[in-house]
N, C-alpha and C. Protein backbone atom coordinates (compact mmCIF):
# COMPACT_ATOMS: atom_id res chain seq x y z
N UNK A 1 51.64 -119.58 0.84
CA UNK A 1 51.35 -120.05 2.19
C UNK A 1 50.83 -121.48 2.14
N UNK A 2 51.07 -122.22 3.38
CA UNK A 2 50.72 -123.67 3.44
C UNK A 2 49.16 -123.71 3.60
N UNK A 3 48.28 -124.40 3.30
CA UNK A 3 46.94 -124.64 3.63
C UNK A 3 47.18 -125.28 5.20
N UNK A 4 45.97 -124.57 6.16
CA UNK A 4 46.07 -125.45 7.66
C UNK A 4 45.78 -126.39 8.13
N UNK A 5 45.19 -127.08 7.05
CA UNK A 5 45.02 -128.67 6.58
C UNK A 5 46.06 -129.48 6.61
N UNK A 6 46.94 -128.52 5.64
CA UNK A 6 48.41 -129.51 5.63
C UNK A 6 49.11 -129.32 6.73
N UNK A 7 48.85 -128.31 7.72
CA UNK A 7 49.95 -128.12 8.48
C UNK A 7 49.46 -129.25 9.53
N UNK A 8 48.14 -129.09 9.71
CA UNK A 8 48.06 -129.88 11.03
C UNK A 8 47.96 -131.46 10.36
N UNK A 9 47.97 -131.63 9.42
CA UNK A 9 48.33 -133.43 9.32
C UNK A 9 49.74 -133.27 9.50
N UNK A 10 50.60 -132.57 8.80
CA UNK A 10 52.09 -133.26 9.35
C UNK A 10 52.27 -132.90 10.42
N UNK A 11 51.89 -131.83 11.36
CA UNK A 11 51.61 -132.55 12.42
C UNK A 11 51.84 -133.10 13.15
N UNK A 12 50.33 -133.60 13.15
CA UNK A 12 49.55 -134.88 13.91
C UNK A 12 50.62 -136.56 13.45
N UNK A 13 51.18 -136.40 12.34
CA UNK A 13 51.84 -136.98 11.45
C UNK A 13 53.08 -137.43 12.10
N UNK A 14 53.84 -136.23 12.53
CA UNK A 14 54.90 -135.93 13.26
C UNK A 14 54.47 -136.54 14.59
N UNK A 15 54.11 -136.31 15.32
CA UNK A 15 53.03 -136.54 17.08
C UNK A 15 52.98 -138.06 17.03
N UNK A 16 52.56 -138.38 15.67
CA UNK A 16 52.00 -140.08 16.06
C UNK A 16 53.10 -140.87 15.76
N UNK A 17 54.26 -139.92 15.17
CA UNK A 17 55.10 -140.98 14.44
C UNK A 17 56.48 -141.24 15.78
N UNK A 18 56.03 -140.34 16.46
CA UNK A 18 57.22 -139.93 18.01
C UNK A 18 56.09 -140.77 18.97
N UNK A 19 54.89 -140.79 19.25
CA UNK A 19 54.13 -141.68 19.98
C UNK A 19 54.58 -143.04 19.68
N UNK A 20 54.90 -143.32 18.10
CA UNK A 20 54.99 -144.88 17.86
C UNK A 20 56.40 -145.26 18.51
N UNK A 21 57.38 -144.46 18.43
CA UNK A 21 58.50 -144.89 18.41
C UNK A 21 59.44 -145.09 20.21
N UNK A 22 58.48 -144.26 20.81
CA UNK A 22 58.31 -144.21 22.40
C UNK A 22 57.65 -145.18 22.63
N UNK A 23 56.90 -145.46 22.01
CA UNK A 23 56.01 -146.65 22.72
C UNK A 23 56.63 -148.13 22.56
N UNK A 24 57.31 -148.35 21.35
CA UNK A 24 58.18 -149.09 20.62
C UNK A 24 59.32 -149.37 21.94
N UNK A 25 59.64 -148.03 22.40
CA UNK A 25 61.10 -148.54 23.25
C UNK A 25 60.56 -148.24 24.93
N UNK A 26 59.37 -148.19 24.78
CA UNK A 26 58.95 -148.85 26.50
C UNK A 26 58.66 -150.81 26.11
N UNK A 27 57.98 -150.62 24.92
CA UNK A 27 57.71 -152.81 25.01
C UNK A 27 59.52 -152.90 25.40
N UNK A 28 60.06 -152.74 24.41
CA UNK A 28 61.20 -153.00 24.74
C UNK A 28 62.01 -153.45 25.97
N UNK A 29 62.18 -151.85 26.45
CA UNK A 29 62.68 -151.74 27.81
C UNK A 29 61.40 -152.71 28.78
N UNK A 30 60.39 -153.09 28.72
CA UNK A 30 59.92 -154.01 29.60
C UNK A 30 60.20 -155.27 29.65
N UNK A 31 60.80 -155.77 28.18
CA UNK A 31 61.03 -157.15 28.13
C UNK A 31 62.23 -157.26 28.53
N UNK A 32 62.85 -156.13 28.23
CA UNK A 32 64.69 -156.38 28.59
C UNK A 32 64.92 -155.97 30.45
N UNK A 33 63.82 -155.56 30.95
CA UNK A 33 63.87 -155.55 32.88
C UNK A 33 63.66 -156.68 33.27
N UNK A 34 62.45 -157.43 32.24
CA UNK A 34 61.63 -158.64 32.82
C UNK A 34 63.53 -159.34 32.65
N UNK A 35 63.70 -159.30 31.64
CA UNK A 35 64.81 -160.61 31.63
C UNK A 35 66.22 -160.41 32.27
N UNK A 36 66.61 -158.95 32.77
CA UNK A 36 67.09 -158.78 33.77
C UNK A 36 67.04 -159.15 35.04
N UNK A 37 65.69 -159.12 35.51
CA UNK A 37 65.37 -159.24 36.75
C UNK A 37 65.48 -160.97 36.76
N UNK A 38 65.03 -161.36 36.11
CA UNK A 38 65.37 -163.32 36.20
C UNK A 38 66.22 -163.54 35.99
N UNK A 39 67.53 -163.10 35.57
CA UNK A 39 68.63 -163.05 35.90
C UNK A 39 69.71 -162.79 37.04
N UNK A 40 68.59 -161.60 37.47
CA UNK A 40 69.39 -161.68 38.98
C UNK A 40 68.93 -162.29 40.03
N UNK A 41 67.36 -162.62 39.76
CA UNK A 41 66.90 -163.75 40.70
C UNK A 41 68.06 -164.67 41.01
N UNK A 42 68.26 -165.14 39.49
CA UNK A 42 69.25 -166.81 39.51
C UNK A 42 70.18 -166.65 39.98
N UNK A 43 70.68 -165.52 40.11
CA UNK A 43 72.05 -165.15 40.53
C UNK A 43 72.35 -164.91 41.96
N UNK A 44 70.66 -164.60 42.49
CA UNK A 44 70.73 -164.26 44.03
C UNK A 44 70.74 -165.68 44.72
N UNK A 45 70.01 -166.58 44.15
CA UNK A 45 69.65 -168.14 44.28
C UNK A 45 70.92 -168.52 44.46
N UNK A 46 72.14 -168.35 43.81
CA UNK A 46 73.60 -168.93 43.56
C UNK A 46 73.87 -168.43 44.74
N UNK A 47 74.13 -167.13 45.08
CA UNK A 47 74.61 -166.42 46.29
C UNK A 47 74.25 -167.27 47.50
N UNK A 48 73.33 -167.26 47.32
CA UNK A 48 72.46 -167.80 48.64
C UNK A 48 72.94 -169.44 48.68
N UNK A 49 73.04 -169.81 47.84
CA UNK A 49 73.74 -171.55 47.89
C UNK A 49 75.14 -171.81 48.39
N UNK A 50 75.84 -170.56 48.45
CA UNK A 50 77.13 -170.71 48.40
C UNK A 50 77.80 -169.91 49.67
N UNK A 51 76.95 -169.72 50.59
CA UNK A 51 77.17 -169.23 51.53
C UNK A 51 78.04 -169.22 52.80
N UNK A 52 79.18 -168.92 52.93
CA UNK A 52 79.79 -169.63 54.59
C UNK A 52 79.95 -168.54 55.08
N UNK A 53 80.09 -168.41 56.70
CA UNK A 53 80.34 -167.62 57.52
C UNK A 53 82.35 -167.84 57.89
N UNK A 54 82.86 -166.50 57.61
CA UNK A 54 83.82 -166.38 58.01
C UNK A 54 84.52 -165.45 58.47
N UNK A 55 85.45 -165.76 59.81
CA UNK A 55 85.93 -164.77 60.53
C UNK A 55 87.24 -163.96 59.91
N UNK A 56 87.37 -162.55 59.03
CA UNK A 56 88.51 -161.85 58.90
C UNK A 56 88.82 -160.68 59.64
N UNK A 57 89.93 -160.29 59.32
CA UNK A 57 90.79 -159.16 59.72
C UNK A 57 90.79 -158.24 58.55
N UNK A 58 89.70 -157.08 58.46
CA UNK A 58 89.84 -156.61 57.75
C UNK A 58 91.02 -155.43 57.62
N UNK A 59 91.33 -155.32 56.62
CA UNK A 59 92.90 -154.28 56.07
C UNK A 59 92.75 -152.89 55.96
N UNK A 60 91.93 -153.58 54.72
CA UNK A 60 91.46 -151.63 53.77
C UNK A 60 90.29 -151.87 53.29
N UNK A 61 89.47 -151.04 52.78
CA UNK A 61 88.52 -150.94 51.77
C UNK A 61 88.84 -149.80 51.23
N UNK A 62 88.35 -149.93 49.93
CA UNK A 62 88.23 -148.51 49.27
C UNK A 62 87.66 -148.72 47.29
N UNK A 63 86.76 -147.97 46.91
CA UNK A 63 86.54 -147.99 45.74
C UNK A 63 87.29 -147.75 44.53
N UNK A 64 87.17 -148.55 43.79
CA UNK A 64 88.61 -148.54 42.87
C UNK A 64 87.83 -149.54 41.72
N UNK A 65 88.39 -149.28 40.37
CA UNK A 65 87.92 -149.81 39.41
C UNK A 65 88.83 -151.54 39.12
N UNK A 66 87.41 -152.30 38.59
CA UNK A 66 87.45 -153.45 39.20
C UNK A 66 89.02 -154.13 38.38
N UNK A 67 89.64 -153.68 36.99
CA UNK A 67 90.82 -153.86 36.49
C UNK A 67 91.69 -153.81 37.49
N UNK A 68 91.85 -152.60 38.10
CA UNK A 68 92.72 -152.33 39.17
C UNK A 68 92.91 -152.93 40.79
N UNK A 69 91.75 -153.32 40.56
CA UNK A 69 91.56 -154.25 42.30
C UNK A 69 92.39 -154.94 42.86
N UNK A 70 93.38 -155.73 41.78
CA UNK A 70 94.00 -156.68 42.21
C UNK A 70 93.41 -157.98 42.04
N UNK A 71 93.06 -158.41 41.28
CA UNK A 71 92.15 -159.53 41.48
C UNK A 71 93.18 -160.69 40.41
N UNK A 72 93.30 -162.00 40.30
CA UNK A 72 93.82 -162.91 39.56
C UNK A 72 93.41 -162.55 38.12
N UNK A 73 94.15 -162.41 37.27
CA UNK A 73 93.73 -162.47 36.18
C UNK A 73 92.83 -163.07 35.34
N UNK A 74 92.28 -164.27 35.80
CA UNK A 74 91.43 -165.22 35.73
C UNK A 74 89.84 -164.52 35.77
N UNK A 75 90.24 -164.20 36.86
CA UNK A 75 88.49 -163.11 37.38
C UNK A 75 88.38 -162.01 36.37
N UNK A 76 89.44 -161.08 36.25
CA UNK A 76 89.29 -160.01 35.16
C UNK A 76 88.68 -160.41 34.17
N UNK A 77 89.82 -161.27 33.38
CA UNK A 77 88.86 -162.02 32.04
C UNK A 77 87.65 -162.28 32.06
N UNK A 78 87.49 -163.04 33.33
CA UNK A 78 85.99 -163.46 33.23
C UNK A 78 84.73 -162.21 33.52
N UNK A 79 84.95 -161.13 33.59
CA UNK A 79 84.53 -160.10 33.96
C UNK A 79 83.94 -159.62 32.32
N UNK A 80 82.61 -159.14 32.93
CA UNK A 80 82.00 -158.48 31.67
C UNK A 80 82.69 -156.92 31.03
N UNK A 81 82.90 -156.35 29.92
CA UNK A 81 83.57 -155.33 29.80
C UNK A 81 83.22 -154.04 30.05
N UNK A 82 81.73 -154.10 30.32
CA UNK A 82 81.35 -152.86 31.02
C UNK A 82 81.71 -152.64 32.57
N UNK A 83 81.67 -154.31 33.63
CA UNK A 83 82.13 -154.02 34.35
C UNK A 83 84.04 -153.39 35.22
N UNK A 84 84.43 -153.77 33.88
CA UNK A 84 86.39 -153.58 34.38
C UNK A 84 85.86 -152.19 34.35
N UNK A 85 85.48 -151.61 33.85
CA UNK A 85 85.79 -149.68 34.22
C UNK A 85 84.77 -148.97 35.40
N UNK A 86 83.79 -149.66 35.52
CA UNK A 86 82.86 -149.33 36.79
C UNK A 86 83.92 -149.39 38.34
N UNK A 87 83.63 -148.73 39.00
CA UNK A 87 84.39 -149.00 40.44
C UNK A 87 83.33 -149.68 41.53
N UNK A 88 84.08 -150.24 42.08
CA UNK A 88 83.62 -151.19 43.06
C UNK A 88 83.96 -151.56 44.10
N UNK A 89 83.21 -151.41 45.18
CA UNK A 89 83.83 -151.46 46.69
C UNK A 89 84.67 -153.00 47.06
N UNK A 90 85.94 -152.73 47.45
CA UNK A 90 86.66 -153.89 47.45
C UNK A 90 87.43 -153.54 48.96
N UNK A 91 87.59 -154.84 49.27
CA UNK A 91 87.78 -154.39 51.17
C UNK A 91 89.25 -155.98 50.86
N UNK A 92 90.26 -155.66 51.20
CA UNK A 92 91.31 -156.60 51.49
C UNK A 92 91.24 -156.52 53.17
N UNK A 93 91.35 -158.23 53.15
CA UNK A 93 91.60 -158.63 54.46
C UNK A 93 91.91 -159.58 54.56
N UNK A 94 92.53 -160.20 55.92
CA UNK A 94 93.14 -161.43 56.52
C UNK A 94 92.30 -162.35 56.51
N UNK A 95 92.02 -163.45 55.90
CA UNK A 95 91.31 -164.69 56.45
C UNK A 95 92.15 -165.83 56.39
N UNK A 96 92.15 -166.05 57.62
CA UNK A 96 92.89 -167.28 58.19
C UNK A 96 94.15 -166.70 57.72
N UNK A 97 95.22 -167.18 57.44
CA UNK A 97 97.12 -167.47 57.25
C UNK A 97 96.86 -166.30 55.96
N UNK A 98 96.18 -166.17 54.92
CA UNK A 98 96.22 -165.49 53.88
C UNK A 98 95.63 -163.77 53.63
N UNK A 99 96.02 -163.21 52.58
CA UNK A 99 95.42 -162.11 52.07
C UNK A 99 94.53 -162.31 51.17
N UNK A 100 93.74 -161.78 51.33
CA UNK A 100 92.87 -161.86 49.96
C UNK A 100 92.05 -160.73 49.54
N UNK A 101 91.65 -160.40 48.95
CA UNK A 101 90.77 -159.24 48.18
C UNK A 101 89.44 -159.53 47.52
N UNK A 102 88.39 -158.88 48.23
CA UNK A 102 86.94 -159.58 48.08
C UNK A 102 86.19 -158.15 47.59
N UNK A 103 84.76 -158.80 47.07
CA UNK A 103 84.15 -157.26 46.72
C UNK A 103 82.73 -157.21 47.91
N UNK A 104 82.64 -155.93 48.19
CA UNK A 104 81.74 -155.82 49.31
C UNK A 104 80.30 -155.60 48.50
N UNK A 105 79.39 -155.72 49.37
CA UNK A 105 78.08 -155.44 49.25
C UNK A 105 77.77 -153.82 48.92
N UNK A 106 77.52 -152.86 48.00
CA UNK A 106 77.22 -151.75 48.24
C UNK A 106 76.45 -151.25 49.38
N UNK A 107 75.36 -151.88 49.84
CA UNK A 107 74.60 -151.73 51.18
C UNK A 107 75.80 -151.74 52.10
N UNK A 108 76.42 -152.69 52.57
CA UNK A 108 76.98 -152.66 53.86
C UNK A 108 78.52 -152.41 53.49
N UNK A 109 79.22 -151.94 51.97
CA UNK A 109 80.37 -151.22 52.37
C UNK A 109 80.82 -150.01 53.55
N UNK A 110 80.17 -149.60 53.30
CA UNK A 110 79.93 -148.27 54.45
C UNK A 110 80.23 -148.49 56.16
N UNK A 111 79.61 -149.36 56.41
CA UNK A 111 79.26 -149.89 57.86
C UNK A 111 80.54 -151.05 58.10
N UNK A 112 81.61 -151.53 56.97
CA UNK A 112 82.56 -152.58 57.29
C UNK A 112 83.48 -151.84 58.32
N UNK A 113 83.98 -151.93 59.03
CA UNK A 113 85.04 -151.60 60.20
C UNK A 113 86.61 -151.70 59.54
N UNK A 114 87.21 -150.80 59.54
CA UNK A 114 88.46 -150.98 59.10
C UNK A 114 89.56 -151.33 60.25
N UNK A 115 90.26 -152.11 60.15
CA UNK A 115 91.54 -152.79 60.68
C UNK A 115 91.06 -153.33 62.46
N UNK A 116 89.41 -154.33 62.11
CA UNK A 116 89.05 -154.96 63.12
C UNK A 116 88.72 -156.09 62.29
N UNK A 117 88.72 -157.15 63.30
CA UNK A 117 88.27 -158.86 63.11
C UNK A 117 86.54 -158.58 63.14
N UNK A 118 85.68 -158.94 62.12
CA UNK A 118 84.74 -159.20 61.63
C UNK A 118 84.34 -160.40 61.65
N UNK A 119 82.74 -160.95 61.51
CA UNK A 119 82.20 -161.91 61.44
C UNK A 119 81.82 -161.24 59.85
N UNK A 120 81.74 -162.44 58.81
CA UNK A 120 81.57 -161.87 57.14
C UNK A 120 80.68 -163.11 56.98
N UNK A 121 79.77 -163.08 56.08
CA UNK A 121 78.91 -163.78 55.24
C UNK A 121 79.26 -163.78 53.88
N UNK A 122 80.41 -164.76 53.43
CA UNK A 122 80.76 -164.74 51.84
C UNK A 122 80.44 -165.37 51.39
N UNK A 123 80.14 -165.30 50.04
CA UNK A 123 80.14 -166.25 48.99
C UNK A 123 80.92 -165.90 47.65
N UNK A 124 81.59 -167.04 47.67
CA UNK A 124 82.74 -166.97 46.87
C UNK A 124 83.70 -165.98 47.04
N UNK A 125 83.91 -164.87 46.44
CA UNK A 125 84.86 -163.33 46.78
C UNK A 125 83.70 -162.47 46.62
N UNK A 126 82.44 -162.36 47.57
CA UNK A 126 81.64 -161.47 47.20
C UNK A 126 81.09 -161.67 48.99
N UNK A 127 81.61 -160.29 49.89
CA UNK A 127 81.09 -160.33 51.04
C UNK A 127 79.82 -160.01 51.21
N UNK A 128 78.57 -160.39 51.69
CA UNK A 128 77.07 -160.36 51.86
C UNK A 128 76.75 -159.55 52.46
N UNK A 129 77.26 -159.59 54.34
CA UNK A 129 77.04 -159.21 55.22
C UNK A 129 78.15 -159.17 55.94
N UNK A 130 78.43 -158.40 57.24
CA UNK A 130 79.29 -158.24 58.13
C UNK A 130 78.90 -158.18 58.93
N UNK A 131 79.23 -158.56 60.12
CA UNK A 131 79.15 -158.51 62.01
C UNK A 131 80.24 -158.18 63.01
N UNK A 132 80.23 -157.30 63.47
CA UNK A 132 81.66 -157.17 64.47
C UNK A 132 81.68 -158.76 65.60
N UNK A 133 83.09 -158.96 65.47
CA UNK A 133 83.46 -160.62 65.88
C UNK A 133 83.14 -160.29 67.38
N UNK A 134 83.36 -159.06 68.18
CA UNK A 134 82.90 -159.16 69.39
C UNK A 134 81.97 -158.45 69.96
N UNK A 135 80.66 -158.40 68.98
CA UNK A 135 79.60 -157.86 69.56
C UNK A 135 79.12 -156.70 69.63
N UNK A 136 80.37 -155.82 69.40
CA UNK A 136 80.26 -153.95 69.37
C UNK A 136 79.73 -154.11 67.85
N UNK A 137 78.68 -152.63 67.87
CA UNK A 137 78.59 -152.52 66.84
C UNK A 137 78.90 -150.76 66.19
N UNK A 138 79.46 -150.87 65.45
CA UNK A 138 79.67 -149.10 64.62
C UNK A 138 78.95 -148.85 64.35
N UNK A 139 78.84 -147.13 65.22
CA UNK A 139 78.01 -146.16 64.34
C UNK A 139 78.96 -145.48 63.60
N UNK A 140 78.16 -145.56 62.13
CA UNK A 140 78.60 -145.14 61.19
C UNK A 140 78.31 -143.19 61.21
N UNK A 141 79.40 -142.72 61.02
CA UNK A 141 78.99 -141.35 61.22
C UNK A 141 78.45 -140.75 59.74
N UNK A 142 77.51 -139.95 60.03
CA UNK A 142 76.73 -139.21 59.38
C UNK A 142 77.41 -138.45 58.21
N UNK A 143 77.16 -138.22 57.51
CA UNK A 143 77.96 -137.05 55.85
C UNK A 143 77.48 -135.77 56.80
N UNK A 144 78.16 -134.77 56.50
CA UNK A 144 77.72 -133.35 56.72
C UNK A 144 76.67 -132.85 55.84
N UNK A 145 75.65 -132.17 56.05
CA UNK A 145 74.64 -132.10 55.33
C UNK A 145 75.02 -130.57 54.34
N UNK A 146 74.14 -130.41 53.50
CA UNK A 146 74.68 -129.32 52.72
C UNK A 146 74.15 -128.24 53.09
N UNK A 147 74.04 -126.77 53.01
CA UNK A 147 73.29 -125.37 53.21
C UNK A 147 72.34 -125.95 52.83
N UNK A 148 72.23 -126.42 51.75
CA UNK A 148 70.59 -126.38 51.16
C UNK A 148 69.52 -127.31 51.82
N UNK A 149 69.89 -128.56 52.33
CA UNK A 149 69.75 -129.22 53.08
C UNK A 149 69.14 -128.87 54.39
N UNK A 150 69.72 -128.31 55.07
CA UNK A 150 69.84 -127.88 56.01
C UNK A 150 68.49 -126.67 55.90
N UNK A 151 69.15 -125.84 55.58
CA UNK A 151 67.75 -124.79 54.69
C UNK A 151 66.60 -125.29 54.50
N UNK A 152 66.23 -126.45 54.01
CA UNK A 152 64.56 -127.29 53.74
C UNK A 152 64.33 -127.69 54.80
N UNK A 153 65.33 -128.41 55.66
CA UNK A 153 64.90 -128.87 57.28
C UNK A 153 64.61 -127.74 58.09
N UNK A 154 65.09 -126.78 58.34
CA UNK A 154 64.84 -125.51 58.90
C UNK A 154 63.47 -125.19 58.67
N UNK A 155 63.19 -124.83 57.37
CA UNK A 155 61.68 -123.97 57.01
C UNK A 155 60.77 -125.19 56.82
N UNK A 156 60.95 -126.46 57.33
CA UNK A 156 60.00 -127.68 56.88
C UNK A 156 59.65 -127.76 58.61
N UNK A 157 60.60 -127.62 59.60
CA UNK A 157 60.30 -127.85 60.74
C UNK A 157 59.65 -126.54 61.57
N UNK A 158 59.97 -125.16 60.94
CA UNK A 158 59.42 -124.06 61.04
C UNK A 158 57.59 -124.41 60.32
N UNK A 159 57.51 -124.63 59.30
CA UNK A 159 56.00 -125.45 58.70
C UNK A 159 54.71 -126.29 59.83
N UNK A 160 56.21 -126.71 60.31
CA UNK A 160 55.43 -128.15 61.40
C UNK A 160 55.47 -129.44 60.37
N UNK A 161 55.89 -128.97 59.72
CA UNK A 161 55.99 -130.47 58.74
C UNK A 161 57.58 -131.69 59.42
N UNK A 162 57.06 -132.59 59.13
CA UNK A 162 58.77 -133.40 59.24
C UNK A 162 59.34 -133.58 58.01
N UNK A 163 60.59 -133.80 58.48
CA UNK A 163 61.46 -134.00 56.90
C UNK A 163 61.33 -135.40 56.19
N UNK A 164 60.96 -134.98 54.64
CA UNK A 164 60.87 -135.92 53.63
C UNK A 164 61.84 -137.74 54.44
N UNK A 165 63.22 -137.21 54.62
CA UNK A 165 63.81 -138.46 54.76
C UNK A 165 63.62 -139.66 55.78
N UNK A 166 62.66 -138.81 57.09
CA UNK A 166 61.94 -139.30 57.93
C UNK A 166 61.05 -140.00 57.96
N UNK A 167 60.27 -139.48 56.78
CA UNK A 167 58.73 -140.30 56.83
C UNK A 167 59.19 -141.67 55.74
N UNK A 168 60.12 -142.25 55.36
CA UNK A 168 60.22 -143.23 54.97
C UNK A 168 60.30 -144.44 55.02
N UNK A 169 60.42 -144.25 56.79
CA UNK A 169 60.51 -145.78 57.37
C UNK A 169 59.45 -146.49 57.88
């Protein structure tokens, strides 16, 4: 039999040596957010410099991986390789005499209007924002909620409580 001396140093042995190595890959992961995040600062800074307002006719949207988008070959290449297989909201539409194919905002893909004239906030092939060109605005209709869903709102409003998604604003 082991003495319980030895057992509890390896252990404690074991414990400190998984403490070191967790702790090791939080410094890590903090330096590699910090230098993320100043990265996309600079990048939001660019956005924001490059800004024009323009009136299209939007076509289609739809999510599709960014190889496949249609985009000049030029852009692909220049594309990081994790991003060609990610999908990405891409909305083709009329601006001015031409077609073109732009990537939408994840926030406001949802809310773009399909096969109406838009007011767009682009920069470069990257739409910002959208505005309906004459003032109407879409309601975007709701997802169907699930049983279960539905089920927590039921016995949360039976509680007297309100629902979680409510109190967020």
């Amino acid at each position: 039999m082991i003495p319980n001396i030895l057992m509890i140093n390896t252990f404690s042995i074991v414990m400190l040596s998984i403490t070191g190595v967790l702790l090791i890959a939080v410094i890590v992961l903090f330096f590699v957010g910090k230098k993320l995040d100043k990265k996309q600062s600079e990048q939001q800074k660019m956005l924001d410099a490059n800004r024009q307002s323009v009136s299209m006719l939007i076509i289609d949207k739809k999510k599709v991986r960014f190889k496949d988008a249609g985009f000049p070959q030029a852009v692909v290449d220049q594309a990081p390789k994790m991003s060609k297989l990610l999908k990405v909201p891409v909305v083709k539409a009329k601006v001015g005499p031409q077609i073109v194919t732009l990537i939408a905002d994840e926030k406001i893909f949802d809310s773009i209007p399909v096969k109406k004239e838009v007011k767009a906030i682009v920069s470069g092939m990257y739409i910002v924002s959208v505005k309906n060109a004459h003032g109407k605005t879409e309601v975007v209709p709701q997802k169907k909620k699930s049983a279960f869903k539905k089920t927590v709102e039921k016995l949360q409003e039976k509680a007297g409580a309100t629902p979680v998604s409510k109190n967020k604003k």
